[in-house]
C-alpha atoms as a PDB file:
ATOM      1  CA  UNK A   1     119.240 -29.116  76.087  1.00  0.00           C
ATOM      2  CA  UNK A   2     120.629 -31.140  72.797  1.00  0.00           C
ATOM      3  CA  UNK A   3     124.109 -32.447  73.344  1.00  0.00           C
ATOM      4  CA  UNK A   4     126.199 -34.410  70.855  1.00  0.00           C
ATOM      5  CA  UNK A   5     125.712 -38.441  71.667  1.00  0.00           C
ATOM      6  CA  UNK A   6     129.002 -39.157  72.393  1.00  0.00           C
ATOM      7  CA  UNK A   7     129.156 -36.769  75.533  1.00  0.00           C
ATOM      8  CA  UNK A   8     127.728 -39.213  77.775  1.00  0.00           C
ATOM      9  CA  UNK A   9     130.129 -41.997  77.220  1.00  0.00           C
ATOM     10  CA  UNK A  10     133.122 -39.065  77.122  1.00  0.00           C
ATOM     11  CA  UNK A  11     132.278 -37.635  80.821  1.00  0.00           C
ATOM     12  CA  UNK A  12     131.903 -40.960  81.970  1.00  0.00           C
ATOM     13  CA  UNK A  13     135.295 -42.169  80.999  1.00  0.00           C
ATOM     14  CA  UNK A  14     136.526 -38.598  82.411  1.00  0.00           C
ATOM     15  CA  UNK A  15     134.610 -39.063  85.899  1.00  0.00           C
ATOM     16  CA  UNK A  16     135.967 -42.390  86.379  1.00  0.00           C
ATOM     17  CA  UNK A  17     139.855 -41.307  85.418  1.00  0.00           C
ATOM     18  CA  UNK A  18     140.015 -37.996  87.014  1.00  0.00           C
ATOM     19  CA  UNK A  19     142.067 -37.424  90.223  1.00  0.00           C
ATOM     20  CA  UNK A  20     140.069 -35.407  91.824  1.00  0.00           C
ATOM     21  CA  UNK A  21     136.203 -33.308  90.709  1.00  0.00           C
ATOM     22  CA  UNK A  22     134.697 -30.069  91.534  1.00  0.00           C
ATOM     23  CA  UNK A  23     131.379 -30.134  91.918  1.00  0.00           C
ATOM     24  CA  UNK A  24     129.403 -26.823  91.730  1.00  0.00           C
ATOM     25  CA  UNK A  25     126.652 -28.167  93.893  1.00  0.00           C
ATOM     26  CA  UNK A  26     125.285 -31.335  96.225  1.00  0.00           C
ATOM     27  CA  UNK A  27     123.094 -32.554  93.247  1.00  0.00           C
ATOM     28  CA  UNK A  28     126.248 -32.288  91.188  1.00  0.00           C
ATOM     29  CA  UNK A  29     127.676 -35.213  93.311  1.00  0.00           C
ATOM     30  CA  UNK A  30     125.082 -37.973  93.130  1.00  0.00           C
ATOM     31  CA  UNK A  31     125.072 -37.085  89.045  1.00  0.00           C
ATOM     32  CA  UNK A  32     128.661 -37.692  88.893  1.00  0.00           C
ATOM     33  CA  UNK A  33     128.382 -40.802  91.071  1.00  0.00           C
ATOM     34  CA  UNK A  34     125.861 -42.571  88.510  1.00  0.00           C
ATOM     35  CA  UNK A  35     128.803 -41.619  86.277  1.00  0.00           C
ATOM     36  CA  UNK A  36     131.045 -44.404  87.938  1.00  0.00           C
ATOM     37  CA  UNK A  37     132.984 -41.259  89.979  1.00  0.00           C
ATOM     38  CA  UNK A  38     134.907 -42.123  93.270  1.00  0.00           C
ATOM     39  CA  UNK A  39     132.912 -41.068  96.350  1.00  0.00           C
ATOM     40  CA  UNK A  40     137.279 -39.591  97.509  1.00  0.00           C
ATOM     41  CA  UNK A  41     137.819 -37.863  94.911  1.00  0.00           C
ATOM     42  CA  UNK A  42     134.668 -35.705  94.340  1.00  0.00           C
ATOM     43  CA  UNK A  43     134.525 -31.635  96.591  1.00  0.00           C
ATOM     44  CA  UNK A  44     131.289 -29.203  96.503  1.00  0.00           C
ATOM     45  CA  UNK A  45     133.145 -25.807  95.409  1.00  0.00           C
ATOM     46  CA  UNK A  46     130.179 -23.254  94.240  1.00  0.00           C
ATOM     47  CA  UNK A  47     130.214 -21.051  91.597  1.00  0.00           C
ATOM     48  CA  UNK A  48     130.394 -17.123  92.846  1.00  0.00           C
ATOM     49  CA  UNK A  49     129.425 -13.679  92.238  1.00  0.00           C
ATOM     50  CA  UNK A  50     131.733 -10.405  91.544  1.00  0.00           C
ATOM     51  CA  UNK A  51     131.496  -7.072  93.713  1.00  0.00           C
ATOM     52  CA  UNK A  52     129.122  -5.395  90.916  1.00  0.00           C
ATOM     53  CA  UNK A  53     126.322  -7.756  92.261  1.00  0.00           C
ATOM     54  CA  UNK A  54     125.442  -5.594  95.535  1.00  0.00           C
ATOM     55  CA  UNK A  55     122.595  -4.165  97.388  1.00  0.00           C
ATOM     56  CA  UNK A  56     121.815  -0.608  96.222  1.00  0.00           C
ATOM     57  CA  UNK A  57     119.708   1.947  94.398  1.00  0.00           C
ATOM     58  CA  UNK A  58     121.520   2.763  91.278  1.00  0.00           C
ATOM     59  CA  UNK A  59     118.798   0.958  89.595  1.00  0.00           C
ATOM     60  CA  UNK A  60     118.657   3.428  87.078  1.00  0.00           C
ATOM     61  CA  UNK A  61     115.876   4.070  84.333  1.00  0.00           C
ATOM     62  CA  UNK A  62     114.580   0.311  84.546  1.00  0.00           C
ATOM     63  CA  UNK A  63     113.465   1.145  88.046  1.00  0.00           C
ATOM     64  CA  UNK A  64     111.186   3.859  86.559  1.00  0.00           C
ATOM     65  CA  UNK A  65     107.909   1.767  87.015  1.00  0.00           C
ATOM     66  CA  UNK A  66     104.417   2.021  88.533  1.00  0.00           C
ATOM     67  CA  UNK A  67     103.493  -1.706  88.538  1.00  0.00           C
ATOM     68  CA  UNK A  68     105.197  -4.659  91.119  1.00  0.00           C
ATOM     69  CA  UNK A  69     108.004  -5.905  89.010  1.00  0.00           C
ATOM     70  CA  UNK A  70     109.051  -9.722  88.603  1.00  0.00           C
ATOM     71  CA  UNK A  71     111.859 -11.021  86.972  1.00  0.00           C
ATOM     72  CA  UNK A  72     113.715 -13.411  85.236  1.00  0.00           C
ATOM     73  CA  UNK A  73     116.910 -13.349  83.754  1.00  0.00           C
ATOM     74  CA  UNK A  74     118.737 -16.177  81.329  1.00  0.00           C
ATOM     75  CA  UNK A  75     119.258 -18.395  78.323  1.00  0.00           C
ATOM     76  CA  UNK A  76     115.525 -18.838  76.881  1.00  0.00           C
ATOM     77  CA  UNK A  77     115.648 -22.688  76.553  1.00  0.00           C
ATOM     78  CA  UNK A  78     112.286 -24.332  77.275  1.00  0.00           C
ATOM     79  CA  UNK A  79     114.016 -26.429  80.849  1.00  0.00           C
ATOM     80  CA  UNK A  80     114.006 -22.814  82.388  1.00  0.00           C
ATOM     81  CA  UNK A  81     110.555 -22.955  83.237  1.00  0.00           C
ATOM     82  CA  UNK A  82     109.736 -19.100  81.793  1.00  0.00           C
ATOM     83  CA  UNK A  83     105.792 -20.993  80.703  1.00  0.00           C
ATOM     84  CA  UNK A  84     105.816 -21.610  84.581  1.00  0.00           C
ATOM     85  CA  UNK A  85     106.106 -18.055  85.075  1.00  0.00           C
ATOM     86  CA  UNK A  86     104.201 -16.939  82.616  1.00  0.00           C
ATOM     87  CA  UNK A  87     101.125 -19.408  83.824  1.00  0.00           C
ATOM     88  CA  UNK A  88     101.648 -18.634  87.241  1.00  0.00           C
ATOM     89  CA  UNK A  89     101.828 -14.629  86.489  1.00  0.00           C
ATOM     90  CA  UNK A  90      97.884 -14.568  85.470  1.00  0.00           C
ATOM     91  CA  UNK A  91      97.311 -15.077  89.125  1.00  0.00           C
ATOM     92  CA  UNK A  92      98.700 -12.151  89.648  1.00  0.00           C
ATOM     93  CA  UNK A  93      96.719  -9.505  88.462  1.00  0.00           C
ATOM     94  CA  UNK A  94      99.188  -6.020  87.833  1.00  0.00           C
ATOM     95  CA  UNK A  95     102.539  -7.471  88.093  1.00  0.00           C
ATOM     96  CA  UNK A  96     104.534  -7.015  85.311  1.00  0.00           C
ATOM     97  CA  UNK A  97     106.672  -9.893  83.984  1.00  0.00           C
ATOM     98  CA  UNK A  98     110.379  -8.952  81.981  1.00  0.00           C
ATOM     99  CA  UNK A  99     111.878 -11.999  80.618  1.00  0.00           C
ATOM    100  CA  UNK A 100     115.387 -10.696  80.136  1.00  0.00           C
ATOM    101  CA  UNK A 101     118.054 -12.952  78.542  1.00  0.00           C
ATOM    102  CA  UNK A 102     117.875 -14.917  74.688  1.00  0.00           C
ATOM    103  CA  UNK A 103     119.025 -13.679  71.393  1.00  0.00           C
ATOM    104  CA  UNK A 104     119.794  -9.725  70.926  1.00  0.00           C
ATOM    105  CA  UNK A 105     116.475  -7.330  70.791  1.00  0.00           C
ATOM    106  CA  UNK A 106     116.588  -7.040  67.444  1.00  0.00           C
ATOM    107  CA  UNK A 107     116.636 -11.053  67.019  1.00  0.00           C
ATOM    108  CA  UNK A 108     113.378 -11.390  69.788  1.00  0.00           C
ATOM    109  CA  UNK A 109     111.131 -11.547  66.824  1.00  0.00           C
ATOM    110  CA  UNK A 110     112.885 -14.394  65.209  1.00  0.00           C
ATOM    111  CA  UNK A 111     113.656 -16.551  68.146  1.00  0.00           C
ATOM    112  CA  UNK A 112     111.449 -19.803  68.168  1.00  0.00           C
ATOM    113  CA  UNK A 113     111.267 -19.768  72.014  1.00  0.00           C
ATOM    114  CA  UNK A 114     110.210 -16.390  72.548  1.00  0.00           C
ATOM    115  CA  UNK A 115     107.311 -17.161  69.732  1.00  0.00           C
ATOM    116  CA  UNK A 116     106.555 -20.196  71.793  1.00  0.00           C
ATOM    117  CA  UNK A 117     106.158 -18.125  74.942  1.00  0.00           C
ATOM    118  CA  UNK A 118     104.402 -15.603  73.124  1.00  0.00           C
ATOM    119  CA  UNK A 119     102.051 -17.734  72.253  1.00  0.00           C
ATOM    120  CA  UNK A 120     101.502 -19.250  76.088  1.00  0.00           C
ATOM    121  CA  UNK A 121     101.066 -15.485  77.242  1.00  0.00           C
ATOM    122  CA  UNK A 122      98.599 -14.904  74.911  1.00  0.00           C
ATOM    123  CA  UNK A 123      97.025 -18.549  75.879  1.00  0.00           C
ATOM    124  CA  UNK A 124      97.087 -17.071  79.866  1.00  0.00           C
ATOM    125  CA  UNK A 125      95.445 -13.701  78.639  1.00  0.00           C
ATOM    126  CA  UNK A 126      98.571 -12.219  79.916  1.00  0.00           C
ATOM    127  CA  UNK A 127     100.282 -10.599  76.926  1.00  0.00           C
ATOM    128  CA  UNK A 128     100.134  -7.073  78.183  1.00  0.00           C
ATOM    129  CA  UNK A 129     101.943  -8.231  81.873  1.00  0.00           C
ATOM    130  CA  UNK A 130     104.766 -10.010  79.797  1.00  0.00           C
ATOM    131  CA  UNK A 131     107.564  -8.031  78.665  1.00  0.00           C
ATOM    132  CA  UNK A 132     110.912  -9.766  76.793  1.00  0.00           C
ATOM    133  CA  UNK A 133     113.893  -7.696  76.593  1.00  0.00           C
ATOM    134  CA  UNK A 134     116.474  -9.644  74.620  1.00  0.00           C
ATOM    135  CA  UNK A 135     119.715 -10.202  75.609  1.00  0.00           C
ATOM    136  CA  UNK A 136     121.399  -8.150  78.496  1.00  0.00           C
ATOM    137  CA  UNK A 137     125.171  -7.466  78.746  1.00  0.00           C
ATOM    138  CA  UNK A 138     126.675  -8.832  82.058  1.00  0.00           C
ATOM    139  CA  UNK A 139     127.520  -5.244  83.129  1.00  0.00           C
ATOM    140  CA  UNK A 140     124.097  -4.140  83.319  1.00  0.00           C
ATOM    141  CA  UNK A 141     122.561  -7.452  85.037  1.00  0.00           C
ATOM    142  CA  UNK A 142     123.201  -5.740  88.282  1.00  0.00           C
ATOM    143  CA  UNK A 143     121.031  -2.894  87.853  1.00  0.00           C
ATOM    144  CA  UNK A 144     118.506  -4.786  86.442  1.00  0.00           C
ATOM    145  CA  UNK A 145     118.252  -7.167  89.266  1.00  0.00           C
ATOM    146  CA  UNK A 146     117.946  -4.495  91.554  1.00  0.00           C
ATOM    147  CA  UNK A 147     114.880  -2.818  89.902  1.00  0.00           C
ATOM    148  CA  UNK A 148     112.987  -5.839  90.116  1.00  0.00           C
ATOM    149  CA  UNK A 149     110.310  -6.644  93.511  1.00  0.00           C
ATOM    150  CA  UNK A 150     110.956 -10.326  93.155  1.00  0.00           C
ATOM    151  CA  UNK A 151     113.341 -12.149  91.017  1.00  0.00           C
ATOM    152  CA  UNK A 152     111.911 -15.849  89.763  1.00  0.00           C
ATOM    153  CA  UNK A 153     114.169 -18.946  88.265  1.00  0.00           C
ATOM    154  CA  UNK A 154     112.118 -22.051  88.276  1.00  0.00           C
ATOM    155  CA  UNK A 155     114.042 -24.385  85.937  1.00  0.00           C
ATOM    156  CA  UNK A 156     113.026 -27.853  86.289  1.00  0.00           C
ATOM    157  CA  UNK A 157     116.370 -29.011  85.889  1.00  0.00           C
ATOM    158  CA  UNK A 158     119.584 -26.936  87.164  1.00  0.00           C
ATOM    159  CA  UNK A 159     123.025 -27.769  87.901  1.00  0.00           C
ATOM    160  CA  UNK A 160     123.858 -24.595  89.589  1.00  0.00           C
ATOM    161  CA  UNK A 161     121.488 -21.325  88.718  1.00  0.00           C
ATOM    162  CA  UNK A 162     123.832 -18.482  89.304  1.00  0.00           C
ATOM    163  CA  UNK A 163     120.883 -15.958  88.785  1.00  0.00           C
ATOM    164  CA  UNK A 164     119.474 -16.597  92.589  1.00  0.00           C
ATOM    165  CA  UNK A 165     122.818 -16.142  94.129  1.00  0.00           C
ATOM    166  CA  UNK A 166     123.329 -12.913  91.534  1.00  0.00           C
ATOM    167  CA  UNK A 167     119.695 -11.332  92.609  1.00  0.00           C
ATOM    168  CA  UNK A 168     120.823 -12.358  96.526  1.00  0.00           C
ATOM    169  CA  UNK A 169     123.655 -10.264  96.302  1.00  0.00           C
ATOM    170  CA  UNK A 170     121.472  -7.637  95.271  1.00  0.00           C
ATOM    171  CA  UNK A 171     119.332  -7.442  98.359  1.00  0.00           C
ATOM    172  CA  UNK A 172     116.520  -9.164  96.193  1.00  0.00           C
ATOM    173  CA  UNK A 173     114.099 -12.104  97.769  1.00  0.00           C
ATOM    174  CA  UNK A 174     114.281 -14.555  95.252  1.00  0.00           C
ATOM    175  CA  UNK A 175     111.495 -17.639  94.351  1.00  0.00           C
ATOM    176  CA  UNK A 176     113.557 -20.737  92.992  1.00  0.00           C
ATOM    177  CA  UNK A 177     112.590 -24.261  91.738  1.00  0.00           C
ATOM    178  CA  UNK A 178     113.398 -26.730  94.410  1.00  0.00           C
ATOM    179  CA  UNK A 179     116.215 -28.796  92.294  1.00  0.00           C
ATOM    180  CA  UNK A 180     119.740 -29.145  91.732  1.00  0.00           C
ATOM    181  CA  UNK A 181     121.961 -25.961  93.054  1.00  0.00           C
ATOM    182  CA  UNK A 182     118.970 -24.034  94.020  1.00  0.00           C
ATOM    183  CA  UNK A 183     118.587 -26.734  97.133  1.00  0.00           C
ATOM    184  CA  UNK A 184     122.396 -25.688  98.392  1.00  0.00           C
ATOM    185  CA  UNK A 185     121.946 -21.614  97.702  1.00  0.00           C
ATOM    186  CA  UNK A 186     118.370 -20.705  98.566  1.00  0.00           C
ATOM    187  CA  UNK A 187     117.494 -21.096 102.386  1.00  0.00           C
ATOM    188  CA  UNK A 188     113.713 -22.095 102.223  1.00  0.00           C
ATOM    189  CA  UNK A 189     112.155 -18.979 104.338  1.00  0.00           C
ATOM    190  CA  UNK A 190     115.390 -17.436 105.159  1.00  0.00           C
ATOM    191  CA  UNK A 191     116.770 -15.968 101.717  1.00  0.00           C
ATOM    192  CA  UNK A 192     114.193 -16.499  99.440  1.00  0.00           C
ATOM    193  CA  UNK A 193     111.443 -18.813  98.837  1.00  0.00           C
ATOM    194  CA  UNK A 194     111.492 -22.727  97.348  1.00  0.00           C
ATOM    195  CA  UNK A 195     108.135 -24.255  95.423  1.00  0.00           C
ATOM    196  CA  UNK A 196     108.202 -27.454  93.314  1.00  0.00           C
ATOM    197  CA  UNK A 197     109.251 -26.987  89.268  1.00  0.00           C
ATOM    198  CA  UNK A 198     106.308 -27.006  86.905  1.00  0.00           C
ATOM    199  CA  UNK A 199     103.371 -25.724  89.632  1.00  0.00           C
ATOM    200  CA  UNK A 200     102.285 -22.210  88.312  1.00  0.00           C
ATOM    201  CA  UNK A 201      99.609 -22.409  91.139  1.00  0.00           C
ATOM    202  CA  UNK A 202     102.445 -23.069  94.213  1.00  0.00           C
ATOM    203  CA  UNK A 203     104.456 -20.414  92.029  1.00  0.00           C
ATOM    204  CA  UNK A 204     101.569 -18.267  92.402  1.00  0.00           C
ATOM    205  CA  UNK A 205     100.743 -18.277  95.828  1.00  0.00           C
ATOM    206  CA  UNK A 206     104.619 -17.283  96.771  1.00  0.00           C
ATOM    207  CA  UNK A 207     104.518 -14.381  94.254  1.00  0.00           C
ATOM    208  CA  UNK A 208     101.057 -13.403  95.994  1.00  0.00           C
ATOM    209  CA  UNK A 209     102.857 -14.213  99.229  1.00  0.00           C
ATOM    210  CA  UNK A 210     105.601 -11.494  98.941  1.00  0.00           C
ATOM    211  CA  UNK A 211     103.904  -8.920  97.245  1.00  0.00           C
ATOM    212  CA  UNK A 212     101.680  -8.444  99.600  1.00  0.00           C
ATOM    213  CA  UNK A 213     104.442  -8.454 102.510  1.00  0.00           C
ATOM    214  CA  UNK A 214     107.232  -5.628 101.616  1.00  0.00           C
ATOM    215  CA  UNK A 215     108.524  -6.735 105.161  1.00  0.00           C
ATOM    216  CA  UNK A 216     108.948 -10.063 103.911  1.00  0.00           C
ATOM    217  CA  UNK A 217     110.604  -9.016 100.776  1.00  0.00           C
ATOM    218  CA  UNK A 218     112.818  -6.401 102.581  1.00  0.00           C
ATOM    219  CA  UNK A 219     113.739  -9.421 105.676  1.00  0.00           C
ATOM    220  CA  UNK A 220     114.519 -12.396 102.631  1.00  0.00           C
ATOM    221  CA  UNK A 221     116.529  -9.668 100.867  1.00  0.00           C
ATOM    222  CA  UNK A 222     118.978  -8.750 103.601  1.00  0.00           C
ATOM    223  CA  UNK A 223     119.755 -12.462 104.752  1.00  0.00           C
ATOM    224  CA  UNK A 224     120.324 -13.211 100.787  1.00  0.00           C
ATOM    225  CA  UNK A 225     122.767 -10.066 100.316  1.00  0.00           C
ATOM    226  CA  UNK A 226     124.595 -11.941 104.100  1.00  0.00           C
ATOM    227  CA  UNK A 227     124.489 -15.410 102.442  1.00  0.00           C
ATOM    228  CA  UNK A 228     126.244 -14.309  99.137  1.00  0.00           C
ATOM    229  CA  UNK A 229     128.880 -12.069 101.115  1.00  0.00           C
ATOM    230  CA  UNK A 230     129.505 -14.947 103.390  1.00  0.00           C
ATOM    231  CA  UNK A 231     129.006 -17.937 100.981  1.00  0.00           C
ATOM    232  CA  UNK A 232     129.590 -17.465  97.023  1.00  0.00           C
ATOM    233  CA  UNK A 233     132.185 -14.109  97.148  1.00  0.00           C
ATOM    234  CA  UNK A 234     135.006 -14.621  94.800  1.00  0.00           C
ATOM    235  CA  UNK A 235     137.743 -14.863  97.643  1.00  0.00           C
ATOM    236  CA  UNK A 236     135.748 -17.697  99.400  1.00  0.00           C
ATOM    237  CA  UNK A 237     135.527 -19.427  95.804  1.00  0.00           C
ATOM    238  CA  UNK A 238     139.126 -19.110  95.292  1.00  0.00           C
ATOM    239  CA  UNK A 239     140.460 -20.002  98.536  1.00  0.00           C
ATOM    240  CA  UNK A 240     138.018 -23.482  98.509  1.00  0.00           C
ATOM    241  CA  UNK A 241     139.267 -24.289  94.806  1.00  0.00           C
ATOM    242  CA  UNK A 242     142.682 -23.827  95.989  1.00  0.00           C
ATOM    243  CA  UNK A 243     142.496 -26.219  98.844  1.00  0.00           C
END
């Protein structure tokens, strides 16, 4: 993402002054330690998720579907790896693909990066599987992530990614990049699945993977919706940020 040229020289001066730093993740740490930060003065404190991220049906009308359902949900900036998705989606003949997230749905038309993924779906022969649905308010995210078979975020660069620890909470299985926060919140096997940013054909095979094993799905789902009770509730966040 574009950043002023100054901010590099600012957070440096910041991360060598500072008392103490919260870090939202284990990457977080070694970033802020090519920064010049003290190795004493640096904590791991996660960001967390709200009780209206559960497991449930209320899915509503999204749910209302005939085809397996993958998604992915936030900002459309090229780093989030949605060409990934779309790429690896081709291999996966009947699954629909909603983008959700980027400008307002009367702005998708507009929006360079949805033209630019437009134009890879159409390059994959897979403009009929892709769906984009603009911007979603936070209060419906929930019941959106809970409609979905498999929820995808395969950024090649994160500092966090609250969306796994969101579709977690939901009961989903989720299929992450294996960098940054994703490497502290996604149990390889256990809660969800981990395959290397930028590989549409490893991203592929774990899509292919879970479809075809609801027992799979359903197993990675519970010990997600565990993880995020345990791990990332707002109490837990609170209490660590307090200490």
């Amino acid at each position: 993402d574009t950043s002023p040229p100054q901010r590099i020289d600012i957070e440096t001066n910041i991360a060598r002054q500072a008392s103490a730093i919260i870090a939202t993740c284990t990457d977080e740490v070694s970033e802020l330690a090519a920064y010049g930060a003290r190795p004493e003065t640096m904590y791991v404190v996660p960001c967390g998720v709200d009780g209206r991220f559960r497991a449930g049906r209320d899915a509503g009308p999204a749910a209302r579907r005939s085809q397996a359902r993958v998604l992915t949900l936030g900002r459309l900036v090229p780093r989030k790896g949605n060409d990934t998705v779309i790429a690896a989606i081709a291999g996966v003949p009947g699954a629909e693909l909603v983008i959700a997230g980027g400008p307002s749905p009367s702005q998708l038309h507009d929006d360079p990066e949805v033209a630019r993924l437009s134009q890879v779906a159409e390059a994959h022969g897979v403009t009929d599987q892709v769906r984009f649905t603009g911007r979603v308010p936070h209060d419906d995210a929930p019941a959106l992530l809970r409609s979905a078979d498999i929820v995808v975020s395969v950024p090649w660069y994160e500092p966090f990614g609250i969306l796994p620890v969101e579709a977690m909470a939901c009961g989903k299985p989720v299929v992450v990049s294996a960098v940054g926060g994703h490497l502290d919140t996604v149990e390889d096997g256990t809660t969800g699945l981990l395959v290397p940013p930028r590989d549409p054909a490893a991203l592929t095979a774990a899509l292919t993977r879970l479809l075809t094993e609801p027992g799979l799905r359903r197993q990675l789902g519970a010990a997600g919706t565990a993880r995020a009770a345990a791990r990332y509730s707002w109490d837990t966040i609170a209490a660590e940020t307090e200490a």
